[in-house]
C-alpha atoms as a PDB file:
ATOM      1  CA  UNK A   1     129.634 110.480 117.999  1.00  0.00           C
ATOM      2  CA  UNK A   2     126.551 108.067 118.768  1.00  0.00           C
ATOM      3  CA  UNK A   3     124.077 107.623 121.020  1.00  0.00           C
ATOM      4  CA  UNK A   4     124.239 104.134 120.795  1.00  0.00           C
ATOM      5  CA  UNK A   5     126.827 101.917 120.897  1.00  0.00           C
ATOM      6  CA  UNK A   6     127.290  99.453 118.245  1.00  0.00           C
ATOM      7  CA  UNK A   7     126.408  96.471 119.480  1.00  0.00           C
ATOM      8  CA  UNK A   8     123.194  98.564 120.616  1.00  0.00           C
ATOM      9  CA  UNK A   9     122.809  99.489 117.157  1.00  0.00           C
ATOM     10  CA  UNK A  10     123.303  96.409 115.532  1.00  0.00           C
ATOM     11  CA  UNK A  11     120.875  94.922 118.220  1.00  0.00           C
ATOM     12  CA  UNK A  12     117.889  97.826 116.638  1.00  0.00           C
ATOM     13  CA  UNK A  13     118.681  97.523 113.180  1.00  0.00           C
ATOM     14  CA  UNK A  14     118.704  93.880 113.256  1.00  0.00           C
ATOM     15  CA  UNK A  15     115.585  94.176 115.097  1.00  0.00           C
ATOM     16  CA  UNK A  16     113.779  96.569 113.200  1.00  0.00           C
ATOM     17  CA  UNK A  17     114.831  94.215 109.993  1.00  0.00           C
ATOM     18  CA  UNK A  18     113.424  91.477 111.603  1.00  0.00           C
ATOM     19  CA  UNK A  19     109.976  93.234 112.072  1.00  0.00           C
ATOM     20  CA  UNK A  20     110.044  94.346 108.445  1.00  0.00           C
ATOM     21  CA  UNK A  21     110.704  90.991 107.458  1.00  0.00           C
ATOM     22  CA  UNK A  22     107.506  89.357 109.347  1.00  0.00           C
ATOM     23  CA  UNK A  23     105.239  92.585 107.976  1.00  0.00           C
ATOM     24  CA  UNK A  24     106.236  91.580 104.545  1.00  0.00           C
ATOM     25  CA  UNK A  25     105.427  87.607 104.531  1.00  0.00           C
ATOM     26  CA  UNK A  26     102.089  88.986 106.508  1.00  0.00           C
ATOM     27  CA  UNK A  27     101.171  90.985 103.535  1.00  0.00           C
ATOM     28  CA  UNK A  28     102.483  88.373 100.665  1.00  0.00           C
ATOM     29  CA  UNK A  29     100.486  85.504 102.855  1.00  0.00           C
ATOM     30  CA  UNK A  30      97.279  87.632 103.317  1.00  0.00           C
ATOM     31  CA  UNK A  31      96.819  88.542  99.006  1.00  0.00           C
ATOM     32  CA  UNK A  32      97.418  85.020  98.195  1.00  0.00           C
ATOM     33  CA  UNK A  33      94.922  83.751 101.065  1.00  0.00           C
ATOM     34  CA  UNK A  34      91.659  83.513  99.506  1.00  0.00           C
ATOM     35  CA  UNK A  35      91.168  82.711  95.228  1.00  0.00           C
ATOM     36  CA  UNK A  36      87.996  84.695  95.204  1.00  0.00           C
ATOM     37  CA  UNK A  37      86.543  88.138  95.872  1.00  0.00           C
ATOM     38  CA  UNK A  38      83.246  89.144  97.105  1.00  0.00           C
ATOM     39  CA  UNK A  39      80.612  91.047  94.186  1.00  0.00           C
ATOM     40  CA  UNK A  40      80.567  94.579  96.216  1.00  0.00           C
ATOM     41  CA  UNK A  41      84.651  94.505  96.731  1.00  0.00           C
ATOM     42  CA  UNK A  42      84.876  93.277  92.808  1.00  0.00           C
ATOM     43  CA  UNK A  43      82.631  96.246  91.814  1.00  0.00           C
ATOM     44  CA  UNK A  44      84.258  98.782  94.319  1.00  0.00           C
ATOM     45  CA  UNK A  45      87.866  97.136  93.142  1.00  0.00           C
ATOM     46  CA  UNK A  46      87.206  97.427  89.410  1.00  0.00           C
ATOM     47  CA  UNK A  47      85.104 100.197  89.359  1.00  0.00           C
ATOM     48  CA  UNK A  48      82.329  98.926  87.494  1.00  0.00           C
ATOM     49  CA  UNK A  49      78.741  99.219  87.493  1.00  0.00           C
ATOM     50  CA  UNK A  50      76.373  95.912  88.003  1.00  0.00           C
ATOM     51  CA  UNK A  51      75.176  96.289  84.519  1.00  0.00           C
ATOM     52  CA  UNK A  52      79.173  95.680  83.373  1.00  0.00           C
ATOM     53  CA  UNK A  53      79.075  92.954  85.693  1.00  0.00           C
ATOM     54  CA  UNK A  54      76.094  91.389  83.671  1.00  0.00           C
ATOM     55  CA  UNK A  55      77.798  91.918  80.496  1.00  0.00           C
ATOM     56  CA  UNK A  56      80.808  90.070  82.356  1.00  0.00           C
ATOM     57  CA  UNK A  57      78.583  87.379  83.292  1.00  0.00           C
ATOM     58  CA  UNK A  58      77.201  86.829  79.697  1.00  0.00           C
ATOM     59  CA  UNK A  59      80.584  86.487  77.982  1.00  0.00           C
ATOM     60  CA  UNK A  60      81.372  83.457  80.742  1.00  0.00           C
ATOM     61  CA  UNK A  61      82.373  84.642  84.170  1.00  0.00           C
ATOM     62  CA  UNK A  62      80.529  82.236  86.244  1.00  0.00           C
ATOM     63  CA  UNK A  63      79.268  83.313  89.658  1.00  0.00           C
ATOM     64  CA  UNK A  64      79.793  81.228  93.303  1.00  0.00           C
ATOM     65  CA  UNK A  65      76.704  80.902  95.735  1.00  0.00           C
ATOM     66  CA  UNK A  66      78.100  79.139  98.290  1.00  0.00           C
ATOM     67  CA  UNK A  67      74.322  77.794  99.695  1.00  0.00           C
ATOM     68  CA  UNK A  68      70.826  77.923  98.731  1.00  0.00           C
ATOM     69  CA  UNK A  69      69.395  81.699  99.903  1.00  0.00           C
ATOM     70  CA  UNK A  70      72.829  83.214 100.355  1.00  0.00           C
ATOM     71  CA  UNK A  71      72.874  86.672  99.261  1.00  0.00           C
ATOM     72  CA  UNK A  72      76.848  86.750  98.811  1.00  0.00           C
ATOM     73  CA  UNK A  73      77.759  86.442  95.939  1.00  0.00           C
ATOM     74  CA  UNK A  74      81.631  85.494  95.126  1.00  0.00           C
ATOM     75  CA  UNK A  75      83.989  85.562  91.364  1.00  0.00           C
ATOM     76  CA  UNK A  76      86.877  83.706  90.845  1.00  0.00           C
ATOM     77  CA  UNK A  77      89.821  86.351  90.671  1.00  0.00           C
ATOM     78  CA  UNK A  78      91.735  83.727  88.651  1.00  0.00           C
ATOM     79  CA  UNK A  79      88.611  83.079  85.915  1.00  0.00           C
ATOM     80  CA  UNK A  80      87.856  87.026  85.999  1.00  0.00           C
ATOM     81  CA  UNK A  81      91.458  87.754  84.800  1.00  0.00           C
ATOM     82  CA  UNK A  82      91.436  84.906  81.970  1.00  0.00           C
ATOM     83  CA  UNK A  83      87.580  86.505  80.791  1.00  0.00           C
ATOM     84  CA  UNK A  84      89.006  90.103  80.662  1.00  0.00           C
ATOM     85  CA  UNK A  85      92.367  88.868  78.922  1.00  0.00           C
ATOM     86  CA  UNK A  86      90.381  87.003  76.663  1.00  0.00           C
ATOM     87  CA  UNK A  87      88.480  90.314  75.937  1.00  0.00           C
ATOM     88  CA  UNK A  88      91.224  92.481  75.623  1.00  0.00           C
ATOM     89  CA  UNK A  89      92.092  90.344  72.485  1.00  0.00           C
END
C-alpha cells in the first residue's frame, strides 16, 4: 500500500531527478569555470609551505599578477600539473 499514487510518484521521482540533474551540471560547470587558482587556496589545496612554492617557482611555474601593485597572486592549474608531472619523472 502507498501513500502516493503513481502518477504522484512518478511526478516526485521525476522531479527529484530533475533537481539532481541541474545540481550536477552546477558542480561540473563551476570546477571547470576558472583555469587558475589563487596562491593562499593553492597552498591551503596542496598543502605546501611558501618556501615549496619558491622551489616550484624556480623549476618553471610562472606566477600571474594581474596589475601593477596587486597583491593577488594567481598559478595556472593547467601549467602547475605539467611542472609537478614533469617532476615526478
Amino acid at each position: 500500500m502507498s501513500i502516493l499514487s503513481f502518477e504522484a510518484e512518478q511526478e516526485l521521482t521525476q522531479s527529484v531527478l530533475n533537481r539532481v540533474d541541474k545540481l550536477v551540471e552546477a558542480r561540473v560547470e563551476q570546477s571547470r569555470l576558472f583555469p587558475y587558482v589563487q596562491q593562499a587556496e593553492l597552498l591551503k589545496e596542496l598543502n605546501i609551505s611558501t618556501t615549496y612554492l619558491a622551489k616550484l617557482r624556480a623549476h618553471g611555474l610562472k606566477q600571474v599578477i594581474l596589475e601593477d601593485g596587486d597583491r593577488t597572486v594567481w598559478y595556472k592549474k593547467s601549467q602547475l600539473e605539467s611542472l609537478m608531472d614533469s617532476l615526478a619523472e
